[in-house]
Protein backbone atom coordinates (compact mmCIF):
# COMPACT_ATOMS: atom_id res chain seq x y z
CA UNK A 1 63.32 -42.04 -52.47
CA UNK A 2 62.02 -44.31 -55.33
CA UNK A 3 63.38 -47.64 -55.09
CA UNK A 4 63.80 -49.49 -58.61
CA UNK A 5 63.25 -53.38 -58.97
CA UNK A 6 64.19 -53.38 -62.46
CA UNK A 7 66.98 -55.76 -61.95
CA UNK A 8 64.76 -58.40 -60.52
CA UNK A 9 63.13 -61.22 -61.48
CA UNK A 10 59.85 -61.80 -62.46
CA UNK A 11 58.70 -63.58 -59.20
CA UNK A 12 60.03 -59.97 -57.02
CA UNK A 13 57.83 -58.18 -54.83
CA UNK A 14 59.36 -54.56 -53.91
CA UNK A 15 57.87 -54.84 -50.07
CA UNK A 16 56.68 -57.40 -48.59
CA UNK A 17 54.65 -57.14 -45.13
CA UNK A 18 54.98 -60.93 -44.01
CA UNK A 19 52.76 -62.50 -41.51
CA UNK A 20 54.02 -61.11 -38.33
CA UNK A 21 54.31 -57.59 -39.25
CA UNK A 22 51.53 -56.10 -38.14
CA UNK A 23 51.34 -51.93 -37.66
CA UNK A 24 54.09 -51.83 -39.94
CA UNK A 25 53.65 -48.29 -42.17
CA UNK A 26 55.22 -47.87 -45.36
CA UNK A 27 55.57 -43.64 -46.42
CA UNK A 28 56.51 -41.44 -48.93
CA UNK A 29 58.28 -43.65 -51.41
CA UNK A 30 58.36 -44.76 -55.04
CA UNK A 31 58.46 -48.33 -55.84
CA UNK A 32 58.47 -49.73 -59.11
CA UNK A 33 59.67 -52.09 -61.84
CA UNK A 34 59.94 -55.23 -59.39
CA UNK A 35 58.33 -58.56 -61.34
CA UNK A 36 55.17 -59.11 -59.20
CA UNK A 37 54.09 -56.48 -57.02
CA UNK A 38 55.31 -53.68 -55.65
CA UNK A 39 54.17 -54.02 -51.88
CA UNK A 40 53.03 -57.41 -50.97
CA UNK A 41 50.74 -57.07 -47.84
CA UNK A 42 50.35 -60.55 -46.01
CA UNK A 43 50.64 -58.94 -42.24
CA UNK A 44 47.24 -56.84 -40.74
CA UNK A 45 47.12 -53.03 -39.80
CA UNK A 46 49.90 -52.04 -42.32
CA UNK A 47 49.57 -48.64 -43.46
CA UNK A 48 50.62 -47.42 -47.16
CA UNK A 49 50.74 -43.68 -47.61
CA UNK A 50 51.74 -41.11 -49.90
CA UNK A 51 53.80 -43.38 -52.19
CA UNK A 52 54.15 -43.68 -55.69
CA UNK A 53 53.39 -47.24 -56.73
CA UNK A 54 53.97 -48.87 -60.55
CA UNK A 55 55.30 -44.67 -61.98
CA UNK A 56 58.64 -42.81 -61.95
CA UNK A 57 59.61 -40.56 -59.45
CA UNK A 58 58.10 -38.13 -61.54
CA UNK A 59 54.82 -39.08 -61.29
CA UNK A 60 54.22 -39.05 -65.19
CA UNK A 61 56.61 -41.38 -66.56
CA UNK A 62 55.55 -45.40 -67.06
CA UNK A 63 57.80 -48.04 -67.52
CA UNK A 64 57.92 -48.87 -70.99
CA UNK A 65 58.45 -52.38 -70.62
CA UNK A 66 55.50 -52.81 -68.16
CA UNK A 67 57.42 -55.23 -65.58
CA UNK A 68 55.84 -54.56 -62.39
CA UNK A 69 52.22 -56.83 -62.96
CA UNK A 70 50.06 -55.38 -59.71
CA UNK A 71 50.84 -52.50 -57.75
CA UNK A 72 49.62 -53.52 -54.22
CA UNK A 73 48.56 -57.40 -53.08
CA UNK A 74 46.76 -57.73 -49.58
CA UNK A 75 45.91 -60.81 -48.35
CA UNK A 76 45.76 -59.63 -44.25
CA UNK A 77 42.95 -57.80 -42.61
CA UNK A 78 42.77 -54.48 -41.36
CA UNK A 79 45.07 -52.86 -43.95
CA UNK A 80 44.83 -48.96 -44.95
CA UNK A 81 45.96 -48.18 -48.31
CA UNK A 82 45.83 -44.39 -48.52
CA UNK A 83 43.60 -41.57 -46.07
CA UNK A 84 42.70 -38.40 -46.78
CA UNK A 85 43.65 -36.29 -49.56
CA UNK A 86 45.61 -33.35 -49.57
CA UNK A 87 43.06 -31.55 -51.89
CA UNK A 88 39.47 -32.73 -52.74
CA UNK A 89 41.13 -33.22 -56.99
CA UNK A 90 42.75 -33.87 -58.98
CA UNK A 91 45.44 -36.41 -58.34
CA UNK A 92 47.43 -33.64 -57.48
CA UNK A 93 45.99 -33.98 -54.26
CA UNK A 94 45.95 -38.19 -53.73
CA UNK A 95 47.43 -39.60 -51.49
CA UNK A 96 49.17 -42.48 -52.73
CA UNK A 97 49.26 -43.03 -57.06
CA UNK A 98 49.10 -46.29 -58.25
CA UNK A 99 49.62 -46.39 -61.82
CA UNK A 100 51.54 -48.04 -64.42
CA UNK A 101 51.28 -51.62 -63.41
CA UNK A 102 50.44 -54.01 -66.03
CA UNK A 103 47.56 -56.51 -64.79
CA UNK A 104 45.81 -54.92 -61.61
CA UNK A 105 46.59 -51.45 -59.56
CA UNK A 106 45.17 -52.97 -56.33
CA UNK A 107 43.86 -56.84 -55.68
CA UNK A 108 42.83 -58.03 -52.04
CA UNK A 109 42.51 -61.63 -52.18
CA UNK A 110 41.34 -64.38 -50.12
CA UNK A 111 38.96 -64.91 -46.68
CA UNK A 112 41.74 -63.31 -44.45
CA UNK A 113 41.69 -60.17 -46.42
CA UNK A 114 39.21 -58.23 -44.12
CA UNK A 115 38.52 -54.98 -43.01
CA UNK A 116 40.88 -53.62 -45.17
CA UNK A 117 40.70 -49.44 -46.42
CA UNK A 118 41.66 -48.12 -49.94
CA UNK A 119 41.08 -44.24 -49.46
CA UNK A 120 41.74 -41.00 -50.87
CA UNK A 121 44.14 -42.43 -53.83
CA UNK A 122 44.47 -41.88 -57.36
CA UNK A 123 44.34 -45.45 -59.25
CA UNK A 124 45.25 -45.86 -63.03
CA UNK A 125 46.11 -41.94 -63.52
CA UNK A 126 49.43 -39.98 -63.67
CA UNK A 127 49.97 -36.73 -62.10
CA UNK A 128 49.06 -35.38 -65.49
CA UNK A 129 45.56 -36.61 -65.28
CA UNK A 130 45.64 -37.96 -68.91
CA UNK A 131 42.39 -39.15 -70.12
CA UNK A 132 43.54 -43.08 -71.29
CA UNK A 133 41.74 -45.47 -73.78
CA UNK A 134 40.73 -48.38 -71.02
CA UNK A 135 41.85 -50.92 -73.35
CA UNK A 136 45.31 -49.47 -72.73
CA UNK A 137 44.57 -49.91 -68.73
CA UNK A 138 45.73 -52.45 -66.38
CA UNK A 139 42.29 -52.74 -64.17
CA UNK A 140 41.85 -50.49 -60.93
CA UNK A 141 40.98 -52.32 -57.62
CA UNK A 142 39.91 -56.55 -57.52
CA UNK A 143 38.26 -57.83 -54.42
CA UNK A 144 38.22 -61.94 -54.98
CA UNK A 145 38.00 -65.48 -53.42
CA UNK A 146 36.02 -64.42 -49.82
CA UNK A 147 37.42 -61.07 -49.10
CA UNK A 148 35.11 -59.70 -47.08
CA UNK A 149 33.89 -56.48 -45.07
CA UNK A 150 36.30 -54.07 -46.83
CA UNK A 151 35.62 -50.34 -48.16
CA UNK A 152 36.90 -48.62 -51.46
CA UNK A 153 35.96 -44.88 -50.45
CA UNK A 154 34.98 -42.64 -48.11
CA UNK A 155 31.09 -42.19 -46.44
CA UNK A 156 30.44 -39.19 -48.07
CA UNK A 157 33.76 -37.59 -47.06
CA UNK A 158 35.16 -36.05 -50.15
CA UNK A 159 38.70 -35.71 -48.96
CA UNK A 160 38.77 -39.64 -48.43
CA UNK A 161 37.28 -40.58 -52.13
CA UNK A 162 39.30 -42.54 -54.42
CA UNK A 163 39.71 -41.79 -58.31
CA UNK A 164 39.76 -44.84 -60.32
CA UNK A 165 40.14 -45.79 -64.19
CA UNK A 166 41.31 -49.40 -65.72
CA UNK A 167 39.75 -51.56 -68.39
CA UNK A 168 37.58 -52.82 -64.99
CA UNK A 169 37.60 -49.87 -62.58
CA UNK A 170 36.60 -51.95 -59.66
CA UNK A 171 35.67 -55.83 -59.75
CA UNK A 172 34.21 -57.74 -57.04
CA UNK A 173 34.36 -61.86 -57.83
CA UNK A 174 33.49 -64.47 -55.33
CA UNK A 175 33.54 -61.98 -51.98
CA UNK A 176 30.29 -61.02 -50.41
CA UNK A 177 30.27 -57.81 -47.76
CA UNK A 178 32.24 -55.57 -49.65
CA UNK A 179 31.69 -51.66 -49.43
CA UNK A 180 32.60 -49.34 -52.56
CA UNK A 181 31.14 -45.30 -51.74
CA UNK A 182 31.73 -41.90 -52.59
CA UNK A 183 34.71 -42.39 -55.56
CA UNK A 184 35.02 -41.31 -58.70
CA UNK A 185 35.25 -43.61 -61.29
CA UNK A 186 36.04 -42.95 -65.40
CA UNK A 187 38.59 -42.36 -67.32
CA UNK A 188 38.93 -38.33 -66.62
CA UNK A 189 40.46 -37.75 -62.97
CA UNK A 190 36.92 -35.86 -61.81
CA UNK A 191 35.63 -39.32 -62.18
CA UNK A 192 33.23 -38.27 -64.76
């Protein structure tokens, strides 16, 4: 099911998890084209999995026009943005894709934005696993302003590491007791 915010305005989020919401899971959809993000997470222990986020239904095809800015914004604690792979590469096997958004794939923002999980994804590549100039790239995953405690990757667990390209792959700014482990990061989908 992909569902298409391309009549929207530039202030739409395709999902938002409000305060209140909490062990909500999102599944197996494609959301793209809305103004701001495609799933706004506010509520804690919301679960995002196997989705397409910012691409087509196709998995390969970008919005020319570049609408949707981020493809996932948490701001609550104890989130899970993907789990474990279907197969150890390439992102073929992810479990959600979030590509094709035009400022930031993933950003968890703020001192309430704990705990949270981004695992066993694909970030900033299409199912084609195109290599991409980074200049080109919105960036991967942002941790800012006192987000705290929360893990990009799997402890040595293959089937739960993330692959990640942008013009910044991963940026932590302002947010102490972060974790990132076990991804691949670079702009071929082997991380290399």
């Amino acid at each position: 099911v992909e569902v298409n915010g391309a009549a929207t305005s530039i202030t739409s989020n395709g999902f938002v998890f409000a305060a209140g919401s909490d062990d909500s899971k999102l599944l197996g959809l494609t959301i793209n084209r809305f103004g701001d993000s495609g799933v706004l997470i506010q509520a804690n222990d919301v679960e995002v999995t196997k989705c397409y986020i910012g691409i087509f239904a196709d998995g390969i095809t970008e919005d020319p026009a570049g609408k949707q800015r981020r493809g996932v914004l948490i701001t609550g604690a104890r989130n899970t943005i993907g789990g474990e792979r279907d197969a150890a590469e390439p992102s073929t096997g992810s479990n959600n894709l979030l590509v094709g958004n035009s400022v930031e794939q993933i950003k968890i923002i703020g001192t309430s934005a704990v705990e949270n999980n981004i695992l066993g994804n694909s970030i900033g590549f299409t199912l084609s696993d195109t290599e991409r100039s980074r200049l080109d790239e919105a960036h991967g995953i942002i941790l800012d302003a006192g987000s705290s405690g929360n893990h990009v990757g799997g402890n040595g667990d293959i089937m739960l590491r993330n692959v990640i390209q942008g013009q910044i792959a991963v940026m932590i700014r302002d947010s102490d007791g972060n974790f990132v482990t076990n991804n691949g990061i670079g702009n071929s989908a082997a991380g290399v």
